[in-house]
C-alpha atoms as a PDB file:
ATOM      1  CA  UNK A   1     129.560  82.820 143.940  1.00  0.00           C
ATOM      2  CA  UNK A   2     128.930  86.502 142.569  1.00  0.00           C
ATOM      3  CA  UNK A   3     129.433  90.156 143.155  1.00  0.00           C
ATOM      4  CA  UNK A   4     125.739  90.346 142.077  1.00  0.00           C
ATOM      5  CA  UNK A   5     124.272  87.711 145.221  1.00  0.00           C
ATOM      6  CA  UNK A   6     120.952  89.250 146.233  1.00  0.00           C
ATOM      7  CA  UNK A   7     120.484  88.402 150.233  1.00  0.00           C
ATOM      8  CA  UNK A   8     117.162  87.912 150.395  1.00  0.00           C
ATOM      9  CA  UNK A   9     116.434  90.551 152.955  1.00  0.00           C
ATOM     10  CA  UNK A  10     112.712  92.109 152.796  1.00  0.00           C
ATOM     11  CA  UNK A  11     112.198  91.001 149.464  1.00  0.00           C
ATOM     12  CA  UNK A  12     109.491  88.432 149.080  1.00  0.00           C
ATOM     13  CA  UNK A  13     110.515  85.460 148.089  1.00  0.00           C
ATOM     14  CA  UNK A  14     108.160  82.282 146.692  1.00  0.00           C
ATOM     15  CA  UNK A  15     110.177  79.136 147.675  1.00  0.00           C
ATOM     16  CA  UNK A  16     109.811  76.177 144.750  1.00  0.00           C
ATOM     17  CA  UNK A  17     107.781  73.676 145.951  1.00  0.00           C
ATOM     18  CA  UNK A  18     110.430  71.404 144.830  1.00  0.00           C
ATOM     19  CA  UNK A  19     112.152  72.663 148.137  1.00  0.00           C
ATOM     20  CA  UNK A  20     109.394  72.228 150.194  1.00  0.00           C
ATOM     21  CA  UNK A  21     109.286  69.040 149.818  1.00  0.00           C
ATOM     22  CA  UNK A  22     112.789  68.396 149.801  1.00  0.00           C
ATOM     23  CA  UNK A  23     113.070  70.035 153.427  1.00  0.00           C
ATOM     24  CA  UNK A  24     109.895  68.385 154.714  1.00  0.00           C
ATOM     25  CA  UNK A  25     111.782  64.911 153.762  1.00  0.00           C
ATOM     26  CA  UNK A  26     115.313  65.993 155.009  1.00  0.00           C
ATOM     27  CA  UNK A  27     113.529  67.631 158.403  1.00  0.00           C
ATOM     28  CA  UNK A  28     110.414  67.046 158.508  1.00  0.00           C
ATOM     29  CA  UNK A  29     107.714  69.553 159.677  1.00  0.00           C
ATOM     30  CA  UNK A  30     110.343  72.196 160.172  1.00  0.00           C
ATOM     31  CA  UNK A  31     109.532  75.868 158.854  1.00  0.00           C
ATOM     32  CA  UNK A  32     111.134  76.985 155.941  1.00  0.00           C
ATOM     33  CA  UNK A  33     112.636  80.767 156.207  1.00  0.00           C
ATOM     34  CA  UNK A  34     114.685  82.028 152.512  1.00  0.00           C
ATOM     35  CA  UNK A  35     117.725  83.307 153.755  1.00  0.00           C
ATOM     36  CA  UNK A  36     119.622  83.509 150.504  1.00  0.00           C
ATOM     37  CA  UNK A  37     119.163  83.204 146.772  1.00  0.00           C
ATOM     38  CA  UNK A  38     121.964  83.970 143.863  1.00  0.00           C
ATOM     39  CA  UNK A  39     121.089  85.266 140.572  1.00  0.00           C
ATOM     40  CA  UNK A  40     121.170  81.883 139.010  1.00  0.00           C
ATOM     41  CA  UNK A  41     118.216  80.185 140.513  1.00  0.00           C
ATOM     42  CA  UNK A  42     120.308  78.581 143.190  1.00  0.00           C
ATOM     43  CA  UNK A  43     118.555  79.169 147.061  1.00  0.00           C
ATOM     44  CA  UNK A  44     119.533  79.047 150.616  1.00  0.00           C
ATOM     45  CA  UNK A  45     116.828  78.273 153.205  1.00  0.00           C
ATOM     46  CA  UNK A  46     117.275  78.422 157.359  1.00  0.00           C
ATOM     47  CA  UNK A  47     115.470  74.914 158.684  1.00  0.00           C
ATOM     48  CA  UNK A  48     113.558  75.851 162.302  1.00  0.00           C
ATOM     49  CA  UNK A  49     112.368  73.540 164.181  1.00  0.00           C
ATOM     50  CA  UNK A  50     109.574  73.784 166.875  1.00  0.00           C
ATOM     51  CA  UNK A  51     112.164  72.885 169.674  1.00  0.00           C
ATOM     52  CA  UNK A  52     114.648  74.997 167.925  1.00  0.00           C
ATOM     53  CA  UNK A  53     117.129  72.197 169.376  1.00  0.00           C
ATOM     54  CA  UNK A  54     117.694  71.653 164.815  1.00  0.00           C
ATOM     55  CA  UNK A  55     119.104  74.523 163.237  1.00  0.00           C
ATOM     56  CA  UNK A  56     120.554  73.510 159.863  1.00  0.00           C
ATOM     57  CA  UNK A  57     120.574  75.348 156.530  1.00  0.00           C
ATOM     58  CA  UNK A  58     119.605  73.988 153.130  1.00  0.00           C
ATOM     59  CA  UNK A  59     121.340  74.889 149.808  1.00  0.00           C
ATOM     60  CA  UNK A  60     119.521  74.136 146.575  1.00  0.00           C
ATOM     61  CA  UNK A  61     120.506  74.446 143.079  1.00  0.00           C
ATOM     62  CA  UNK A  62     117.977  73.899 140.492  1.00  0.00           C
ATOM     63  CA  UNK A  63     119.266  70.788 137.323  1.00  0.00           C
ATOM     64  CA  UNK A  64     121.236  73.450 135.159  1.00  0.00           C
ATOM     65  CA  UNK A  65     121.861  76.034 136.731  1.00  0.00           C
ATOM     66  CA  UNK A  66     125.986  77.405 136.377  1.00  0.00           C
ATOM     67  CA  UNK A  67     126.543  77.116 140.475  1.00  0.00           C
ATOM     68  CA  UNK A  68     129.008  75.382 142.383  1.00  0.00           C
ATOM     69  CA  UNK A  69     127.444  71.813 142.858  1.00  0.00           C
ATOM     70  CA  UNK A  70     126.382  70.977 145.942  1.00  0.00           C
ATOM     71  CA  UNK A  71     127.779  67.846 146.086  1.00  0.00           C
ATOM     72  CA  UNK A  72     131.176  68.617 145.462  1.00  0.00           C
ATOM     73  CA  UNK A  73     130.935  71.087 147.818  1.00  0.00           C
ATOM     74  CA  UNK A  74     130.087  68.276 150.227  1.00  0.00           C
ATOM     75  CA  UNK A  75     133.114  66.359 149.599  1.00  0.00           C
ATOM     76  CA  UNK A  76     135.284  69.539 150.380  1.00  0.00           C
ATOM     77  CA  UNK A  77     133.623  70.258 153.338  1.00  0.00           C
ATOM     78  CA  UNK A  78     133.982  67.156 154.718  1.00  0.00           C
ATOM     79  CA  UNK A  79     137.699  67.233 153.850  1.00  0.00           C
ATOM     80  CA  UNK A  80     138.225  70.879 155.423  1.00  0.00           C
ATOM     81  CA  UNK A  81     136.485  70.707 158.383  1.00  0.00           C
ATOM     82  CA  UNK A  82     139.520  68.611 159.936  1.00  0.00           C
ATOM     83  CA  UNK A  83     141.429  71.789 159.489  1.00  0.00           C
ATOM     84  CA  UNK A  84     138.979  74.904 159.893  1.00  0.00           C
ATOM     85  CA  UNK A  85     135.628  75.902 161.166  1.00  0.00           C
ATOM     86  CA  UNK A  86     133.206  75.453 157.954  1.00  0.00           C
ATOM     87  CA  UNK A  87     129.926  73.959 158.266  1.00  0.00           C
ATOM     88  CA  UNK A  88     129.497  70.569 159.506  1.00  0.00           C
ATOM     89  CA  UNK A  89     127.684  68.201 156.488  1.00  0.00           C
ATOM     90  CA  UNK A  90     124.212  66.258 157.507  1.00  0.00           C
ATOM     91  CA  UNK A  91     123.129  65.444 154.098  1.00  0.00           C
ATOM     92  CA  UNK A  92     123.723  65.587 150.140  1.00  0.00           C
ATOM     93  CA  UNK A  93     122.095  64.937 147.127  1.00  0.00           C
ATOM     94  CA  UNK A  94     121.101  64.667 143.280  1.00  0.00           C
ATOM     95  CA  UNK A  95     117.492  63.945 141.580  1.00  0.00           C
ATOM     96  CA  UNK A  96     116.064  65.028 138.436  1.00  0.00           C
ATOM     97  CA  UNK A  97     114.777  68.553 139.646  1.00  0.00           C
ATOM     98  CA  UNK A  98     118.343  69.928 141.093  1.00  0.00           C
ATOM     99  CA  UNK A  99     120.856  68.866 143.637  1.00  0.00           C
ATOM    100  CA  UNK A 100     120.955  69.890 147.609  1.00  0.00           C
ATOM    101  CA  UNK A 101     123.570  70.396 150.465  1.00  0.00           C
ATOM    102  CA  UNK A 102     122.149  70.087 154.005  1.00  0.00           C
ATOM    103  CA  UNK A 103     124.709  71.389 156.774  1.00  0.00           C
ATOM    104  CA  UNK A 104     124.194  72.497 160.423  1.00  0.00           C
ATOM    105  CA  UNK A 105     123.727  75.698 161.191  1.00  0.00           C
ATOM    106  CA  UNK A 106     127.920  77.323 163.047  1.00  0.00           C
ATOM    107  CA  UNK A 107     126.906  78.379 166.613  1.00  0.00           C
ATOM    108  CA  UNK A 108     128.852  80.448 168.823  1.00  0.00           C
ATOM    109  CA  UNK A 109     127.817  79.814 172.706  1.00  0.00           C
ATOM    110  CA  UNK A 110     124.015  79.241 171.413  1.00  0.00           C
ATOM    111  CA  UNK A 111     124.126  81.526 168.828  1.00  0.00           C
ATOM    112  CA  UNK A 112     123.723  81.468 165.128  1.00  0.00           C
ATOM    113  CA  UNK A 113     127.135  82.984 163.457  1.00  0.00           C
ATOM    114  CA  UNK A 114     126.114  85.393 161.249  1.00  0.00           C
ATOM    115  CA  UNK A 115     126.761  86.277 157.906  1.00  0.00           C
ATOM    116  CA  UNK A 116     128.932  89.363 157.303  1.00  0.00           C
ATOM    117  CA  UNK A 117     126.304  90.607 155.000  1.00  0.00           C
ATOM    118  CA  UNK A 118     124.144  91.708 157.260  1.00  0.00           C
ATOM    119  CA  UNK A 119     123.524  95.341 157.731  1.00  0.00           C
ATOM    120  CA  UNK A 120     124.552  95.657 161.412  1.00  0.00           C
ATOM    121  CA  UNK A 121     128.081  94.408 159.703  1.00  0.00           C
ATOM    122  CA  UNK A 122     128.008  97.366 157.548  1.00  0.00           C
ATOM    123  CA  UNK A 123     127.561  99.960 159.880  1.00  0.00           C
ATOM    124  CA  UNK A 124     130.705  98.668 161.748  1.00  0.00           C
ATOM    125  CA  UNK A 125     132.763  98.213 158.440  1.00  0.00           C
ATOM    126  CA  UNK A 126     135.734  98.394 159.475  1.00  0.00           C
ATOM    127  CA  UNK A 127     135.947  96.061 162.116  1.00  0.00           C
ATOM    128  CA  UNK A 128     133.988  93.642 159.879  1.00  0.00           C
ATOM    129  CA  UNK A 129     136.901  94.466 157.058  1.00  0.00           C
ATOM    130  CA  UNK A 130     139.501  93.253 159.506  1.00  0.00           C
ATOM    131  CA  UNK A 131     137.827  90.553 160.782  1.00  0.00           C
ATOM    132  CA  UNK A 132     137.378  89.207 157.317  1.00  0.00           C
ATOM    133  CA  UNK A 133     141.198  90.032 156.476  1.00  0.00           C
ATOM    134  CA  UNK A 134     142.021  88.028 159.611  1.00  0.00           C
ATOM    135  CA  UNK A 135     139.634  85.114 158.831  1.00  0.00           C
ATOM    136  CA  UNK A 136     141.241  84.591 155.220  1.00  0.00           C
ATOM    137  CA  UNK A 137     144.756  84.053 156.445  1.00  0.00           C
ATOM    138  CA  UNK A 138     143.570  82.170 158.901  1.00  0.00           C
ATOM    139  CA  UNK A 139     141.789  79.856 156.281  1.00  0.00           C
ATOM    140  CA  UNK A 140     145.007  79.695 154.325  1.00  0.00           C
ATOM    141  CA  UNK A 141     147.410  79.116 156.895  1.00  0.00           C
ATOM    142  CA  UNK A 142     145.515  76.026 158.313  1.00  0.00           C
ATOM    143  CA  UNK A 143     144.419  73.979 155.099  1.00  0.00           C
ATOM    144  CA  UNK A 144     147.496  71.440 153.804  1.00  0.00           C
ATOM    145  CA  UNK A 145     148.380  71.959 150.055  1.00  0.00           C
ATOM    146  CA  UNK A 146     150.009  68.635 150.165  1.00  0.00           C
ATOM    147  CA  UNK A 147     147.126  66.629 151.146  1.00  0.00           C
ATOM    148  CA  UNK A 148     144.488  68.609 149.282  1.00  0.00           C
ATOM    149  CA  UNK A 149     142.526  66.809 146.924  1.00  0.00           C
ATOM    150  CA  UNK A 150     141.240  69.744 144.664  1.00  0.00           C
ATOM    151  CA  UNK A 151     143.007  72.331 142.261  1.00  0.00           C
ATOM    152  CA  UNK A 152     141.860  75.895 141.584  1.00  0.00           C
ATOM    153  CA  UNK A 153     144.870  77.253 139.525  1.00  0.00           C
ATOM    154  CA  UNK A 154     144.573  79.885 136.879  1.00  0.00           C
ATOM    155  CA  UNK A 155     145.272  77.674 134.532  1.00  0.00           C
ATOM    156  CA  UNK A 156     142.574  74.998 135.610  1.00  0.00           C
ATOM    157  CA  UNK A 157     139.970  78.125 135.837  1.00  0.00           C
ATOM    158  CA  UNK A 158     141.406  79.524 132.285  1.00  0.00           C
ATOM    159  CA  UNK A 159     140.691  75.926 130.187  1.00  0.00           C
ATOM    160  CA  UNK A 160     137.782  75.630 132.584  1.00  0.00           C
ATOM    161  CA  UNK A 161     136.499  78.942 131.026  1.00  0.00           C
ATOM    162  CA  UNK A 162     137.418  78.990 127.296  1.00  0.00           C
ATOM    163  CA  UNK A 163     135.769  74.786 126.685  1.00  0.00           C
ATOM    164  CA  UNK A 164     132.685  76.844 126.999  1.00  0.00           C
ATOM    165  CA  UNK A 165     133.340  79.319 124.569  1.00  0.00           C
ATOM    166  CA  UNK A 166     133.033  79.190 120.417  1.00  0.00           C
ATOM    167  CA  UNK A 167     137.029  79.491 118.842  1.00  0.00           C
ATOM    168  CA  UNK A 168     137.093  82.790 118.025  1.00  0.00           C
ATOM    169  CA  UNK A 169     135.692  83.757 121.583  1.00  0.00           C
ATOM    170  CA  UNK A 170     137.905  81.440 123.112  1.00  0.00           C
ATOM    171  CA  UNK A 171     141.097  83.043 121.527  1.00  0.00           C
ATOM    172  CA  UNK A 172     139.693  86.345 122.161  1.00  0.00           C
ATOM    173  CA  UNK A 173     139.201  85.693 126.265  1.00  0.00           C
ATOM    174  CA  UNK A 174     142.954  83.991 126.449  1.00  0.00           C
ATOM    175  CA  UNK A 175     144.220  87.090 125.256  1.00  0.00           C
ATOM    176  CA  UNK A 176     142.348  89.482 127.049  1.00  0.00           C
ATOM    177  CA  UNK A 177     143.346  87.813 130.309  1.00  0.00           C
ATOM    178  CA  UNK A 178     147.041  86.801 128.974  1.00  0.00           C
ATOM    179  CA  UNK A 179     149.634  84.686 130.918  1.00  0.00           C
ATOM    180  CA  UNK A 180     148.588  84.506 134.612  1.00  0.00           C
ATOM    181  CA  UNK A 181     151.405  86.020 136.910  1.00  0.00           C
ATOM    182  CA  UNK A 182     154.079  83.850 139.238  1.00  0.00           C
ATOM    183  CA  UNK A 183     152.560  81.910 142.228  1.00  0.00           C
ATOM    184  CA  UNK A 184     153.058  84.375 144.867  1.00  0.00           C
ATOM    185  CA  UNK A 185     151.877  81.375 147.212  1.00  0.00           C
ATOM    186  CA  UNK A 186     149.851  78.459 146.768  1.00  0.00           C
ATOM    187  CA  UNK A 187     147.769  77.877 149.557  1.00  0.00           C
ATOM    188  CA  UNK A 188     144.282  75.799 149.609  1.00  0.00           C
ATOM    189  CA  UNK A 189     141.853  78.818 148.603  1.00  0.00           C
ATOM    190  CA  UNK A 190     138.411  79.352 149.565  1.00  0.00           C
ATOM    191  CA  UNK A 191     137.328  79.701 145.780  1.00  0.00           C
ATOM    192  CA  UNK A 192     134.719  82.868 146.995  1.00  0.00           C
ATOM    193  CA  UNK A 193     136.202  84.334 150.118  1.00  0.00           C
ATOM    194  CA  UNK A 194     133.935  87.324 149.902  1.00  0.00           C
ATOM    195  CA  UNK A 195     131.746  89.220 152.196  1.00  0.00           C
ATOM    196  CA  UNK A 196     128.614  86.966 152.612  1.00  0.00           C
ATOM    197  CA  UNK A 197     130.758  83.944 152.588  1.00  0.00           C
ATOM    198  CA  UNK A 198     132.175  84.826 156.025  1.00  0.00           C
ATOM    199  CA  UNK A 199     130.274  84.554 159.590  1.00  0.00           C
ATOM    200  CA  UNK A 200     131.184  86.869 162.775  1.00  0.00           C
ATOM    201  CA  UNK A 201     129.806  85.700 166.186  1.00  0.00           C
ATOM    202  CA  UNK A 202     127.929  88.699 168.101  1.00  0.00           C
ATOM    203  CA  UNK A 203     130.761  90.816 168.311  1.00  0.00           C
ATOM    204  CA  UNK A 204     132.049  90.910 164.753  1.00  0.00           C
ATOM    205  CA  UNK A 205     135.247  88.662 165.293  1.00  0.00           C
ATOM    206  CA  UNK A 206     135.748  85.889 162.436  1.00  0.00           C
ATOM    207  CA  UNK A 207     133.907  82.621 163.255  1.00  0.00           C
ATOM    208  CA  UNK A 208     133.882  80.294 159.787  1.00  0.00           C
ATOM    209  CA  UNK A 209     133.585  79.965 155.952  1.00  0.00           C
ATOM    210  CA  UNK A 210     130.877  78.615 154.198  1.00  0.00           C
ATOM    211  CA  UNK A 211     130.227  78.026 150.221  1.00  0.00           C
ATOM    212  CA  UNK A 212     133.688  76.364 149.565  1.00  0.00           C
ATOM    213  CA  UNK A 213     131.908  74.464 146.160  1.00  0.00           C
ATOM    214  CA  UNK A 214     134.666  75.867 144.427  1.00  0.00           C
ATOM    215  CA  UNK A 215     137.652  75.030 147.191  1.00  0.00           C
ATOM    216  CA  UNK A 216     141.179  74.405 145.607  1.00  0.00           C
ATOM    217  CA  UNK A 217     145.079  74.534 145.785  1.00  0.00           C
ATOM    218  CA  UNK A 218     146.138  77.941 143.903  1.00  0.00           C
ATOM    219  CA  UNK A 219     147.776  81.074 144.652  1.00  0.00           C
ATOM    220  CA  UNK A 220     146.742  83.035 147.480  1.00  0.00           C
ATOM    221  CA  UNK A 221     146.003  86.570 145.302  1.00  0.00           C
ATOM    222  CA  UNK A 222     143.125  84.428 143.725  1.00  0.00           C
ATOM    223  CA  UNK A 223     141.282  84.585 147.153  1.00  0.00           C
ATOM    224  CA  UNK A 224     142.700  87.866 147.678  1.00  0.00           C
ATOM    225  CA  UNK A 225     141.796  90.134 144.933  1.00  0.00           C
ATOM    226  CA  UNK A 226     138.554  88.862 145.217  1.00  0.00           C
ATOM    227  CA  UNK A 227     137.949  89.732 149.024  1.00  0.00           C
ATOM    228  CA  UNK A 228     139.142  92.733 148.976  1.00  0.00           C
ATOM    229  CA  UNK A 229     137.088  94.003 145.883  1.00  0.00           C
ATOM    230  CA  UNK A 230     133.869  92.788 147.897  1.00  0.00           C
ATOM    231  CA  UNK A 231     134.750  94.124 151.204  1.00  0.00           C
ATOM    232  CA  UNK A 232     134.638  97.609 148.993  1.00  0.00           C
ATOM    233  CA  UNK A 233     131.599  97.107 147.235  1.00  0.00           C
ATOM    234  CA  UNK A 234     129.547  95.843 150.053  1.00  0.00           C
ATOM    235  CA  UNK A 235     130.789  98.183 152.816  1.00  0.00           C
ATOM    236  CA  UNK A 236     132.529 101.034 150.996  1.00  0.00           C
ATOM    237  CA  UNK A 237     135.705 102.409 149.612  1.00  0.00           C
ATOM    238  CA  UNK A 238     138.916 103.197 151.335  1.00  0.00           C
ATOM    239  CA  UNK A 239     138.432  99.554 153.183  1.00  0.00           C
ATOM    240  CA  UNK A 240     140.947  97.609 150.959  1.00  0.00           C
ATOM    241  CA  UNK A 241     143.639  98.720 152.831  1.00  0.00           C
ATOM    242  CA  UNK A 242     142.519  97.432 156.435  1.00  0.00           C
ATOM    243  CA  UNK A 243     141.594  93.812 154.642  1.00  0.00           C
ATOM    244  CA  UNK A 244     145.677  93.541 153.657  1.00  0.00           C
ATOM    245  CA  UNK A 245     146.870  94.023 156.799  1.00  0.00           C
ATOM    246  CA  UNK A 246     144.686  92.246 158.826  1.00  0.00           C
ATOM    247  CA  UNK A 247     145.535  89.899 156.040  1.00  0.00           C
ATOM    248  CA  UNK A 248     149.522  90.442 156.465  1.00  0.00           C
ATOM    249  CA  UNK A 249     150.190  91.256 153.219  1.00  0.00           C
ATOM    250  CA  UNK A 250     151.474  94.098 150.693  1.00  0.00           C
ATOM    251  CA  UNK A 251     148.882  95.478 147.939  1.00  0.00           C
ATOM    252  CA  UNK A 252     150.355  93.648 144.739  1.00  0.00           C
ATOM    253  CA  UNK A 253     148.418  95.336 141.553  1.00  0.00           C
ATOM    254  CA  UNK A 254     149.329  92.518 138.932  1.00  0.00           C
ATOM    255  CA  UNK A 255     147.846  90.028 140.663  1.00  0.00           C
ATOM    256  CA  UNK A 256     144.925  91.586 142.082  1.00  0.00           C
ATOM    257  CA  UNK A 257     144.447  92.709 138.464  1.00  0.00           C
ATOM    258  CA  UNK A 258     144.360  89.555 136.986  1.00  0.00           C
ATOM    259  CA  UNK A 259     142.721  87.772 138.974  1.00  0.00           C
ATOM    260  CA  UNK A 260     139.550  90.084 139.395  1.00  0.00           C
ATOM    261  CA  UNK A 261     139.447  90.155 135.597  1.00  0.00           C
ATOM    262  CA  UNK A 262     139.927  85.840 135.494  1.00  0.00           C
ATOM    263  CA  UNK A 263     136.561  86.081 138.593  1.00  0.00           C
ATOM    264  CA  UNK A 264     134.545  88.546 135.602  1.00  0.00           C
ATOM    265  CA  UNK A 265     135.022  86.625 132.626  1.00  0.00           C
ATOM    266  CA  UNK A 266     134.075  83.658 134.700  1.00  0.00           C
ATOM    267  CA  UNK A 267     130.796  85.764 135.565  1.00  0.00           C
ATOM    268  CA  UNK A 268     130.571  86.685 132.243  1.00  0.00           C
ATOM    269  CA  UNK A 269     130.021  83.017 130.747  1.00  0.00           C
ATOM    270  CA  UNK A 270     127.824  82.443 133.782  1.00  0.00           C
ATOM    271  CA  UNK A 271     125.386  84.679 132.610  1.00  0.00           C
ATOM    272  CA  UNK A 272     124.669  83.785 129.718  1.00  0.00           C
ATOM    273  CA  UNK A 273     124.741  80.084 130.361  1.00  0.00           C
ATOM    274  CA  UNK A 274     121.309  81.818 132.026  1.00  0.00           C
ATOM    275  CA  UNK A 275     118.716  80.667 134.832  1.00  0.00           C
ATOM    276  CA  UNK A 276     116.456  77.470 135.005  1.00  0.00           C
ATOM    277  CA  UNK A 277     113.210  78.672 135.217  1.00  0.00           C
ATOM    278  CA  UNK A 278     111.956  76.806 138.409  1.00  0.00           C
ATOM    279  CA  UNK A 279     109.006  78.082 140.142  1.00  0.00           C
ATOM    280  CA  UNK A 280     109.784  81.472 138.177  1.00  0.00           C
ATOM    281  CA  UNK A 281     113.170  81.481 139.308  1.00  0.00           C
ATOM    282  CA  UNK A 282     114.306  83.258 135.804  1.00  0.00           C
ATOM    283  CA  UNK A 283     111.971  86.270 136.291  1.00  0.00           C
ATOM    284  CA  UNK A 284     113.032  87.134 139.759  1.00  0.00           C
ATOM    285  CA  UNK A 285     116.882  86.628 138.809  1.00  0.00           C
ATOM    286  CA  UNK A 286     116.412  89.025 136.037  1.00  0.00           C
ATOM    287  CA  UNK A 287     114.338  91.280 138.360  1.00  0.00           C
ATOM    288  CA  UNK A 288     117.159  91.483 140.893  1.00  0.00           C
ATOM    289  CA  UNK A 289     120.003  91.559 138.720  1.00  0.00           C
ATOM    290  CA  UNK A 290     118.223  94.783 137.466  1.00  0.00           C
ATOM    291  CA  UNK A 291     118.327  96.423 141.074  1.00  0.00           C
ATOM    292  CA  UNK A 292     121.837  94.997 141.367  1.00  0.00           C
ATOM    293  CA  UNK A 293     122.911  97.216 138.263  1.00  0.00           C
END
């Protein structure tokens, strides 16, 4: 849901026990490997089994914490996946302690898809930029506006935003960002189409989305601006360019503009809405969002 999502890489990572427990109930006895963790407390864990014949992936998000919930992520993956390849649900739910998303893992011919993040991605970036390009139209062109069941307009985002501000912040934010531009074209958006939300099989062709919590009908430069911008900062500069054609479309500066600024004040509020502090997940956010800087 960021610019600043720390894979988890070599860094060592204590899983809550809250988690634990939650994945020895959901899949009992499997091993629990961190795979991904954001800088708001909210963690992704890969589920192996013995047999390895149960590959599934569990998202958590600590009670509080300013992420996408899980559950209404559910309910748009279970509406999408009639259209496009996104991770097929096995379980969702709420308690006291945070809520959870269960999903199976997307194979390709036996094999795990894998997320674009990874550095074997990087050092083929621009095939990876292309086939990310390529996967967002795709995405676009196959989910029905007419049928969708969630909104994502600038204007939802923009009210969204400013309720959680004081009244002189809240004036000062709407006119920072000013009047959003013209639809250019409203298609069913991915909500945070960027680089580690987008799996290539083995040879760096577009497989599937995942993390659609935030899913919705709104103009396509939404997804857009925001793909492009992490294709750059995660492989490089000079890549925008390859993302819009592969894409089909012309660079449109307004948009892109707006829209990247609508994604940072977004951050912004994020921030300092701050980190539960679950199984010192508040230290280790701050910790990374210091190497981020």
């Amino acid at each position: 849901m960021s610019n600043a999502l720390v894979g988890i890489g070599p860094t060592p990572v204590e899983v809550p026990s809250v988690v634990h427990d939650l994945a020895d109930r959901l899949r009992s006895g499997a091993t629990v490997v961190p795979v991904w963790r954001n800088e708001y407390g909210g963690l992704t864990v890969r589920l192996e089994t013995e047999c390895g014949s149960q590959r599934s992936y569990l998202k958590w998000v600590p009670d509080g914490a300013p992420c996408p919930d899980p559950l209404a992520e559910a309910d748009r993956l279970l509406w999408a996946a009639s259209f496009t390849p996104v991770p097929r649900v096995l379980d969702a739910g709420r308690d006291a302690q945070g809520s959870w998303l269960l999903t199976a893992a997307v194979e390709v011919r036996g094999e795990i898809a894998s997320s674009a993040i990874e550095p074997r991605w990087h050092d083929r970036a621009e095939r990876s930029a292309i086939a990310i390009g390529i996967g967002l139209r795709r995405f676009h062109d196959a989910l029905p506006t007419d049928t969708c069941p969630f909104v994502r307009t600038a204007e939802t985002r923009v009210a969204a935003l400013t309720a959680e501000l004081g009244t002189a912040e809240r004036a000062t934010t709407a006119a920072a960002l000013g009047t959003p531009p013209p639809v250019d074209r409203p298609v069913v958006c991915h909500g945070d189409a960027t680089v580690p939300n987008t799996l290539l099989d083995r040879d760096g062709r577009f497989v599937a989305h995942v993390d659609v919590g935030d899913l919705g009908v709104a103009d396509r430069w939404s997804d857009i601006a925001v793909t492009t911008r992490s294709v750059t900062r995660r492989y490089g500069p000079g890549l925008e360019p390859l993302v819009l054609t592969a894409y089909g479309v012309a660079p449109d500066r307004e948009r892109t503009a707006y829209y990247r600024a609508l994604w940072d004040a977004e951050e912004s509020v994020r921030v300092r809405q701050g980190v539960p502090d679950v199984g010192g997940a508040r230290a280790a956010a701050l910790r990374q969002r210091r190497r981020a800087s």
